[in-house]
PDB file of N, CA and C in Angstrom:
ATOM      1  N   UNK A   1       0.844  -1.181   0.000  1.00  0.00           N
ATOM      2  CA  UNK A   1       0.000   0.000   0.000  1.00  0.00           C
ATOM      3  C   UNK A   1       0.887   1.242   0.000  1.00  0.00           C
ATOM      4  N   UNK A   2       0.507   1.943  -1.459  1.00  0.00           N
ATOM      5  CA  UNK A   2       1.148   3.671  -1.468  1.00  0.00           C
ATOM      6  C   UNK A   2       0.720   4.510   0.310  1.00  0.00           C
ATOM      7  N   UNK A   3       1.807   5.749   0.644  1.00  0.00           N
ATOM      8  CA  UNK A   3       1.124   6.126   1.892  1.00  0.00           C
ATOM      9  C   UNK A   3       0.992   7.585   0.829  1.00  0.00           C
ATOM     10  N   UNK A   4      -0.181   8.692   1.223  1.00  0.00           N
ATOM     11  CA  UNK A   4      -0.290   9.955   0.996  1.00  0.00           C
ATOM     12  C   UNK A   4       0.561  10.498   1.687  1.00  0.00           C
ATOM     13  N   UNK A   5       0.831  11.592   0.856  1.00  0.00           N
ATOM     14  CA  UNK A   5       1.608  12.895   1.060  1.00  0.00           C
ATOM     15  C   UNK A   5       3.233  12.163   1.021  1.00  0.00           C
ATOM     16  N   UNK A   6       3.227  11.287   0.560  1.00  0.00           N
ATOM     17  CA  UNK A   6       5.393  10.861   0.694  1.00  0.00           C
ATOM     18  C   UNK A   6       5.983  10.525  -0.736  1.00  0.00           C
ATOM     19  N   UNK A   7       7.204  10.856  -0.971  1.00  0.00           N
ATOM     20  CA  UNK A   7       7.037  11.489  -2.268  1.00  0.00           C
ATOM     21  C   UNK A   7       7.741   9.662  -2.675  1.00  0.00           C
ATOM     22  N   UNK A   8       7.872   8.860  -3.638  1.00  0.00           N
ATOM     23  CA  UNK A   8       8.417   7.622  -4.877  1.00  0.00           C
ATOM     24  C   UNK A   8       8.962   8.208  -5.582  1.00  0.00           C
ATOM     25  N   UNK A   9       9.742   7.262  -5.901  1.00  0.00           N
ATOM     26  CA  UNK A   9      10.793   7.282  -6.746  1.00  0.00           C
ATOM     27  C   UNK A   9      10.264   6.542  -8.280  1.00  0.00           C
ATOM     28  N   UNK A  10      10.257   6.457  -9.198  1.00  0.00           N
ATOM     29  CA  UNK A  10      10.028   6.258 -10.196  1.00  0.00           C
ATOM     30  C   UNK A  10      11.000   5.045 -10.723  1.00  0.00           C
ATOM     31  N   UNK A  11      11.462   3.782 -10.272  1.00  0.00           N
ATOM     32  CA  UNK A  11      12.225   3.162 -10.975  1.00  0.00           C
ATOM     33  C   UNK A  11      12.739   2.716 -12.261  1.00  0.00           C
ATOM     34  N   UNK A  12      11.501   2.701 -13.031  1.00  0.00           N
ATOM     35  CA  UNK A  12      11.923   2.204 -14.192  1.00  0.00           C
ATOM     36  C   UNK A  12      10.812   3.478 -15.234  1.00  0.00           C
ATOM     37  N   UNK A  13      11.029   3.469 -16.468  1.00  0.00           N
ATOM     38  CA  UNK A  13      10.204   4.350 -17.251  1.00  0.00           C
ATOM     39  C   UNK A  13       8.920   3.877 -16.964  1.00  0.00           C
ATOM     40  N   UNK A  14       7.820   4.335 -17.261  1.00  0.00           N
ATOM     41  CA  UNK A  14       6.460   3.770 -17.299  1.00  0.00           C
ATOM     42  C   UNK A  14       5.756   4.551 -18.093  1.00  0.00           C
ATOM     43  N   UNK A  15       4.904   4.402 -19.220  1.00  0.00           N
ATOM     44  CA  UNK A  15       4.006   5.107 -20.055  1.00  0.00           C
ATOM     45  C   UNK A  15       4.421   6.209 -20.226  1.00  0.00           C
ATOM     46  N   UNK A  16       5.610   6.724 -20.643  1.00  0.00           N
ATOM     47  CA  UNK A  16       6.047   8.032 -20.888  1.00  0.00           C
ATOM     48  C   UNK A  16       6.829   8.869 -19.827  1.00  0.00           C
ATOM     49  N   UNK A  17       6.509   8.642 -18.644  1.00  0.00           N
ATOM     50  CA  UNK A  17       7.661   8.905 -17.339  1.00  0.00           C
ATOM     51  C   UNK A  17       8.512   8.497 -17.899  1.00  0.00           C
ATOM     52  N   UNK A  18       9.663   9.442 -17.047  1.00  0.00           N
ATOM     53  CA  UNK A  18      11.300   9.005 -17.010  1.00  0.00           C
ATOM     54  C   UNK A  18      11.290   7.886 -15.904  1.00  0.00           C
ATOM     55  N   UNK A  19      11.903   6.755 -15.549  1.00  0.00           N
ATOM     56  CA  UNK A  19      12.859   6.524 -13.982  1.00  0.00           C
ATOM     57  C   UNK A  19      13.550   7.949 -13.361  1.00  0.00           C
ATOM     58  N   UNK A  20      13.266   7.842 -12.386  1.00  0.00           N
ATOM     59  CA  UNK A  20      13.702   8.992 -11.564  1.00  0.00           C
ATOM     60  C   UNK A  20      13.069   9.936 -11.075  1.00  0.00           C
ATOM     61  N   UNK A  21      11.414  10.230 -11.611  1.00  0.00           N
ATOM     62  CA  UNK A  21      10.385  10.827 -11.410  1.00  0.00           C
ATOM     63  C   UNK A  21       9.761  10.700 -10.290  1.00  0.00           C
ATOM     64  N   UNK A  22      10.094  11.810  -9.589  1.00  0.00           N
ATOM     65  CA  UNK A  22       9.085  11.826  -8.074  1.00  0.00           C
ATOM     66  C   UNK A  22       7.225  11.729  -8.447  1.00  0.00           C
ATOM     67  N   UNK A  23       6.770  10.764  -8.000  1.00  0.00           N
ATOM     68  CA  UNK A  23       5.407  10.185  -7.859  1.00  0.00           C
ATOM     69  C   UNK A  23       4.887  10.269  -6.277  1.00  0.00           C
ATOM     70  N   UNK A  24       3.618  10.883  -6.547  1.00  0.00           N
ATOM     71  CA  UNK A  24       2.748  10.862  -5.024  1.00  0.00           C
ATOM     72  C   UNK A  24       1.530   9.693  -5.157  1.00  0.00           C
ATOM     73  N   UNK A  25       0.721   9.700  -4.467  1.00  0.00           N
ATOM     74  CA  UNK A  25      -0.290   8.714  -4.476  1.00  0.00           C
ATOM     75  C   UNK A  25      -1.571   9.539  -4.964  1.00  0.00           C
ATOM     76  N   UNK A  26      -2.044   9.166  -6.084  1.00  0.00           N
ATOM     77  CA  UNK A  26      -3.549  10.072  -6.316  1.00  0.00           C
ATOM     78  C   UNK A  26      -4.609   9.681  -5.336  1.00  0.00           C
ATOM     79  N   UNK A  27      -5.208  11.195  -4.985  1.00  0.00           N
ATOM     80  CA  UNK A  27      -5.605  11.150  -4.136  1.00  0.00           C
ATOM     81  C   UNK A  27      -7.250  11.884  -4.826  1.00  0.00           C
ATOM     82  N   UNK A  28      -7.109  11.220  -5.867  1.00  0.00           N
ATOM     83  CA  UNK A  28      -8.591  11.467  -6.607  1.00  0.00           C
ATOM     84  C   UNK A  28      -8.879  10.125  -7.387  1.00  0.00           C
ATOM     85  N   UNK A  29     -10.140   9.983  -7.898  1.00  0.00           N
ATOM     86  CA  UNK A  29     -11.214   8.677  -8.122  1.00  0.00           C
ATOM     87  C   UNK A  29     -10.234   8.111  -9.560  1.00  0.00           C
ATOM     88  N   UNK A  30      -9.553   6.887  -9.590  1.00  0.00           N
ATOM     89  CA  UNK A  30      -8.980   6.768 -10.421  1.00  0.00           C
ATOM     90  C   UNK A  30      -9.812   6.075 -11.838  1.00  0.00           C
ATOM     91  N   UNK A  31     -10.781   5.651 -11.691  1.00  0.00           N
ATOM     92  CA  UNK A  31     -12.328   5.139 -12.272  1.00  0.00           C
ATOM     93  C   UNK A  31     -11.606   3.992 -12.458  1.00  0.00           C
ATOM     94  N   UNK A  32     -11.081   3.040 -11.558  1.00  0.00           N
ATOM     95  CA  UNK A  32     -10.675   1.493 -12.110  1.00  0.00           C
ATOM     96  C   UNK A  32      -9.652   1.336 -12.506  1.00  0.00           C
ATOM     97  N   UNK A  33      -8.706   2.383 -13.408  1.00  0.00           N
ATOM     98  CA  UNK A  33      -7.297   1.254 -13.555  1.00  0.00           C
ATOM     99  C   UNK A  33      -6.860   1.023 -13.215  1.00  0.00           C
ATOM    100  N   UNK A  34      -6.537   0.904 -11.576  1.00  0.00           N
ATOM    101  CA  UNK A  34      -5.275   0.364 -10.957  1.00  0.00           C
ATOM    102  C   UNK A  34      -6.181  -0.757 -10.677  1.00  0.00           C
ATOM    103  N   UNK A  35      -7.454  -1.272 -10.507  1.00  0.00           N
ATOM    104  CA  UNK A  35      -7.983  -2.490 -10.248  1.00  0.00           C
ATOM    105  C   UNK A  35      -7.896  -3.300 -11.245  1.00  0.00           C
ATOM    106  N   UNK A  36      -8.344  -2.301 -12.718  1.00  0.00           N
ATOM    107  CA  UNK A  36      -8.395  -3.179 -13.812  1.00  0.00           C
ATOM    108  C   UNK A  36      -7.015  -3.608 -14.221  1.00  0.00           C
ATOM    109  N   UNK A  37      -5.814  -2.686 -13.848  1.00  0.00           N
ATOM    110  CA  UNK A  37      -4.328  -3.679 -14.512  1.00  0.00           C
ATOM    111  C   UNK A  37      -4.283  -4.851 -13.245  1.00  0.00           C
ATOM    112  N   UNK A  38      -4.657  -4.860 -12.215  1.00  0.00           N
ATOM    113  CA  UNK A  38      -4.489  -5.625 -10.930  1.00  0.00           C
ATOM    114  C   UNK A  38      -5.255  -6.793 -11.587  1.00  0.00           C
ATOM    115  N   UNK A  39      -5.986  -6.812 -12.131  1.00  0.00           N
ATOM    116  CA  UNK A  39      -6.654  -7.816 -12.619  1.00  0.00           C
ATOM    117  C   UNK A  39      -6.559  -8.638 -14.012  1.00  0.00           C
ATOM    118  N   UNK A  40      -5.919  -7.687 -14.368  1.00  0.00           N
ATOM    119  CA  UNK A  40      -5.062  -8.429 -16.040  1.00  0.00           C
ATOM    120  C   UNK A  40      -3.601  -8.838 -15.974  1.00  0.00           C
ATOM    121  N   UNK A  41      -2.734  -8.165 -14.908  1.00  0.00           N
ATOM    122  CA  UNK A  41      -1.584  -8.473 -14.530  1.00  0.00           C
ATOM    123  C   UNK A  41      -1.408  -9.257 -13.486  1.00  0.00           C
ATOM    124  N   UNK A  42      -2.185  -9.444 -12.475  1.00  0.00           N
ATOM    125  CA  UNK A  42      -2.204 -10.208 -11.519  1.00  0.00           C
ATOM    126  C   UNK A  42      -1.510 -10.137 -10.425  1.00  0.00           C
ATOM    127  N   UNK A  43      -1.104  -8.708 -10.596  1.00  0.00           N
ATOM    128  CA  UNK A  43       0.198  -8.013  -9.108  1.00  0.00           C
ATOM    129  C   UNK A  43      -0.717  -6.540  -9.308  1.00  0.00           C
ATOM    130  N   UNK A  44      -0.620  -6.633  -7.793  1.00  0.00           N
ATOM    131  CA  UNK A  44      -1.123  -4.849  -7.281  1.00  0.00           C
ATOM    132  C   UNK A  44      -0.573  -3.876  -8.078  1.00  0.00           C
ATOM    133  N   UNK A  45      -1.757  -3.058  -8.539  1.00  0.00           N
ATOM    134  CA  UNK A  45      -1.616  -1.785  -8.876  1.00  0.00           C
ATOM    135  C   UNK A  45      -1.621  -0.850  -8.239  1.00  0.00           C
ATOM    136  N   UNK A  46      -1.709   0.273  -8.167  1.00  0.00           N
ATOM    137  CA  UNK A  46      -1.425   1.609  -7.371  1.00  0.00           C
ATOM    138  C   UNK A  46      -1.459   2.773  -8.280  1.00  0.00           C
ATOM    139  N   UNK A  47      -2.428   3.652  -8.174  1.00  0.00           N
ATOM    140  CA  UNK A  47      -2.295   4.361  -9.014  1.00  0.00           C
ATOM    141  C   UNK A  47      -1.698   6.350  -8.219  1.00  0.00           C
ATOM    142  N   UNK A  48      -0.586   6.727  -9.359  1.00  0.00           N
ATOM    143  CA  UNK A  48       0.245   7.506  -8.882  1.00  0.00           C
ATOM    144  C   UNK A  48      -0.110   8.848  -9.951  1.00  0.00           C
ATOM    145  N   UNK A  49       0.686   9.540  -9.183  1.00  0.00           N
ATOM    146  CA  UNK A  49       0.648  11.137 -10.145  1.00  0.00           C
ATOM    147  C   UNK A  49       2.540  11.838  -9.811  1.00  0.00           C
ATOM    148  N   UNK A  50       2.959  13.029 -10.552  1.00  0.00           N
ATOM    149  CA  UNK A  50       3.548  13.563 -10.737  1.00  0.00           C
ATOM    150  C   UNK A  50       3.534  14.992  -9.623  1.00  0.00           C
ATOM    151  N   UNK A  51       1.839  14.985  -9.464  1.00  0.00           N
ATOM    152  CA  UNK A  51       1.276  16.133  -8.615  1.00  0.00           C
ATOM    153  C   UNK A  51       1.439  15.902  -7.117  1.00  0.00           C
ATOM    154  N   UNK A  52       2.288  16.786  -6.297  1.00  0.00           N
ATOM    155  CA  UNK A  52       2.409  16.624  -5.123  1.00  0.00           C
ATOM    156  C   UNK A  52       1.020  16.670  -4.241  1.00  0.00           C
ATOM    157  N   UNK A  53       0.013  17.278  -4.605  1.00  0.00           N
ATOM    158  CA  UNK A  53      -1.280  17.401  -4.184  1.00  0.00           C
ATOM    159  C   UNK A  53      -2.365  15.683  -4.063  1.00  0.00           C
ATOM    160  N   UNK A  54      -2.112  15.167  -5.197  1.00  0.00           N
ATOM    161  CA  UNK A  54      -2.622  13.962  -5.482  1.00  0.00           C
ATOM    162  C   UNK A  54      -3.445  14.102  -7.043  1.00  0.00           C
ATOM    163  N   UNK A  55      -3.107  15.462  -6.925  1.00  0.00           N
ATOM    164  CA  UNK A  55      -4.339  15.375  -8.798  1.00  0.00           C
ATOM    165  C   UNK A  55      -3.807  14.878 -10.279  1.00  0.00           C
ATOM    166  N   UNK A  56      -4.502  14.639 -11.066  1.00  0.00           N
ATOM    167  CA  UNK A  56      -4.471  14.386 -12.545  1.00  0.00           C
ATOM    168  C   UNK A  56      -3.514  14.889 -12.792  1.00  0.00           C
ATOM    169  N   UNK A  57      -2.756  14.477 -13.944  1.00  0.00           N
ATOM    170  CA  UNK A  57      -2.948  13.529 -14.578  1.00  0.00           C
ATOM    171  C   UNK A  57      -2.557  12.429 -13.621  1.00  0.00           C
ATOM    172  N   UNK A  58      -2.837  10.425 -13.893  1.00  0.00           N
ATOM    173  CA  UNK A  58      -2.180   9.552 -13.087  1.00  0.00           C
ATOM    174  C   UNK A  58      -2.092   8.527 -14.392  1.00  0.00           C
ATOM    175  N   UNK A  59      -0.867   7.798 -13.616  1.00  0.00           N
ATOM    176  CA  UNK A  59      -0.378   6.084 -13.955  1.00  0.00           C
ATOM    177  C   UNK A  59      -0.773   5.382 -12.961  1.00  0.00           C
ATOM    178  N   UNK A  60      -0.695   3.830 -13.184  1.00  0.00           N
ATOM    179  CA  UNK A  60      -0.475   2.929 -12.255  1.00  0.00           C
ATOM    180  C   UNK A  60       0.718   2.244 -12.324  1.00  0.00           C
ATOM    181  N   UNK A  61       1.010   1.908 -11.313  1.00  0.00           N
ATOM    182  CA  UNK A  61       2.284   1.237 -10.872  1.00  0.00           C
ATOM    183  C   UNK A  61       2.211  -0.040 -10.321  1.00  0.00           C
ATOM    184  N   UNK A  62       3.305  -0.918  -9.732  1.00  0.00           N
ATOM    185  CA  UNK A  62       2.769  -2.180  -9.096  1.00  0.00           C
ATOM    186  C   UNK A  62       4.446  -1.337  -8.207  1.00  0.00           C
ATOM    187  N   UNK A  63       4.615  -1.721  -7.026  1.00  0.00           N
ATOM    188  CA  UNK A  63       5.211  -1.419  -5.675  1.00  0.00           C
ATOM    189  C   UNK A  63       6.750  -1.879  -6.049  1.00  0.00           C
ATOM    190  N   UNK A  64       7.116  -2.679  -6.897  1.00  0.00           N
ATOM    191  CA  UNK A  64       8.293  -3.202  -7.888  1.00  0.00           C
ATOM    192  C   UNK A  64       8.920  -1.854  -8.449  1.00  0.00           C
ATOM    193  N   UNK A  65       7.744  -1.081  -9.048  1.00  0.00           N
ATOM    194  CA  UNK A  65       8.729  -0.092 -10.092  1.00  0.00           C
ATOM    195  C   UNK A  65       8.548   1.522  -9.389  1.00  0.00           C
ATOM    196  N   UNK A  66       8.024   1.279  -7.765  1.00  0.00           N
ATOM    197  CA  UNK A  66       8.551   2.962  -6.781  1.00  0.00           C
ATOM    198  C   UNK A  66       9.426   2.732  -6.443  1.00  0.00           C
ATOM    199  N   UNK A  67       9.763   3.350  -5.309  1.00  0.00           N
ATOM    200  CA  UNK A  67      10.626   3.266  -4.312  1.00  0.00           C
ATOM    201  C   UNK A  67      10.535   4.927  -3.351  1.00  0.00           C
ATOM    202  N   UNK A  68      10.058   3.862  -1.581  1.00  0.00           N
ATOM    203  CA  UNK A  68      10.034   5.607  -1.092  1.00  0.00           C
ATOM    204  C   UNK A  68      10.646   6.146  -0.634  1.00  0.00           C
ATOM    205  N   UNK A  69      10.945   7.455  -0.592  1.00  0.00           N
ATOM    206  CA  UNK A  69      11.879   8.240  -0.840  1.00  0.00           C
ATOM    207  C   UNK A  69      11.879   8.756   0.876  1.00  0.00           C
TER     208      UNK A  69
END
């Protein structure tokens, strides 16, 4: 489980992120994709943002490709 307000590390590229990209935990309605990749990939998703606040835009992640900072 992501915690709010602590800033990740970005390990590897993901959908257009660099690795190295500070990520927070969105802290708005993600409408399902971190359930729906959780459910096609079969490892926890988590869905993250760029925005220290928690807002839009977001990715999902699986706990493999943060790291907290």
């Amino acid at each position: 489980m992501i915690k709010y307000n602590t800033p990740y590390e970005l390990l590897q590229e993901r959908l257009g992120i660099d690795a190295g990209t500070i990520v927070y935990a969105l802290r708005v309605h993600d409408y399902g994709l971190a359930n729906d990749d959780t459910r096609e990939e079969g490892i926890q998703h988590y869905s993250v943002t760029q925005d220290p606040n928690g807002g839009y835009p977001s990715i999902t992640v699986t706990m493999e490709m943060i790291q907290e900072l």
